[in-house]
Protein backbone atom coordinates (compact mmCIF):
# COMPACT_ATOMS: atom_id res chain seq x y z
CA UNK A 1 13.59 -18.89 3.72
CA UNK A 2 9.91 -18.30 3.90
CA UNK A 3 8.43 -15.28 2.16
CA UNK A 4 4.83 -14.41 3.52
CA UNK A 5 2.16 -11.84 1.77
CA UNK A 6 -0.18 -9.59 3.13
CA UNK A 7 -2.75 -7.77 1.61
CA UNK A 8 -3.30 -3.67 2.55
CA UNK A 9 -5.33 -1.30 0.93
CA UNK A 10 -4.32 2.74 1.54
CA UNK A 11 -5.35 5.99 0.25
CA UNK A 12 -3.83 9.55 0.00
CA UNK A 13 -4.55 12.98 -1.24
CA UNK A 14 -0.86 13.49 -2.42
CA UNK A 15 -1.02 10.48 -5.29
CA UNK A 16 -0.45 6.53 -6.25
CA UNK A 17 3.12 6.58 -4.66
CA UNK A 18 2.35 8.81 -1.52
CA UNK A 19 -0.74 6.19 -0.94
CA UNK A 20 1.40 3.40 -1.83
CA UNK A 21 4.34 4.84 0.79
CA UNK A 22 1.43 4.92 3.50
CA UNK A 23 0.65 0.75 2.89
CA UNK A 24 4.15 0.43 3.54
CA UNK A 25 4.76 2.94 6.61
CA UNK A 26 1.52 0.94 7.91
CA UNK A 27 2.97 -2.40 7.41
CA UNK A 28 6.27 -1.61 8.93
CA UNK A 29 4.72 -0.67 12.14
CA UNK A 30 3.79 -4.31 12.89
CA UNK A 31 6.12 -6.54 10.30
CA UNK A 32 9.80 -6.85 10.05
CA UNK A 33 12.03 -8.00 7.17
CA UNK A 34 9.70 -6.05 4.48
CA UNK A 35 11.11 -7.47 1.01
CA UNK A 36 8.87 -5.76 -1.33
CA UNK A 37 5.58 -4.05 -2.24
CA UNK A 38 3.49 -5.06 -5.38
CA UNK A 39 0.84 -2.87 -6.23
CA UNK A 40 -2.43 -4.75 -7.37
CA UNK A 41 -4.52 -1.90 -7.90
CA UNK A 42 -5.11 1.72 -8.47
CA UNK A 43 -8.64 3.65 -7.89
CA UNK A 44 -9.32 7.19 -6.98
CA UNK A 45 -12.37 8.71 -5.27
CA UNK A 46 -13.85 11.79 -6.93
CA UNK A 47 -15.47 14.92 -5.77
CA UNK A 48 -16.63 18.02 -8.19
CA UNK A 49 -15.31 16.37 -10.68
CA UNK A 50 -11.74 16.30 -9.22
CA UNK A 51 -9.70 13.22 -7.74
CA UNK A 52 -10.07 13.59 -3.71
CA UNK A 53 -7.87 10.72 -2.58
CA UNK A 54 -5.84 7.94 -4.51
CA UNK A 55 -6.25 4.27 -3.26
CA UNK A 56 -3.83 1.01 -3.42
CA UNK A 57 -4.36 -2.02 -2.68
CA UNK A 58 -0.72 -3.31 -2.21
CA UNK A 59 0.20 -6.84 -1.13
CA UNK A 60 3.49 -6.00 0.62
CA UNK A 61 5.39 -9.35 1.39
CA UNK A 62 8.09 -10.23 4.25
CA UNK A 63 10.80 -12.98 5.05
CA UNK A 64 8.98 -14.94 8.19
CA UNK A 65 11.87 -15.97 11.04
């Protein structure tokens, strides 16, 4: 078996998990045989002083056939 690793990064207004759901949904549209999701790192962008979208940068890996 061969495991390959790809690198996305994904934001939301909804949170971490809701940003990290949207790497995945993203990934899914174009890979098959997703085995997991690994998130790297967190960041937020701010606006008056409150967070305006969350950001991921996931590295989501799949079983190549």
């Amino acid at each position: 078996m061969v495991i390959k690793v790809i690198e996305i990064l994904a934001s939301s207004p909804d949170g971490w998990e809701a940003a990290a759901q949207v790497a995945l949904d993203e990934a899914a549209k174009s890979v098959r045989g997703i085995k997991s999701i690994y998130v790297n790192e967190m960041s937020a962008t701010v606006e008056d002083n409150k967070i305006k979208n969350y950001r991921v940068n996931a590295k989501i890996s799949f079983e190549v056939q």
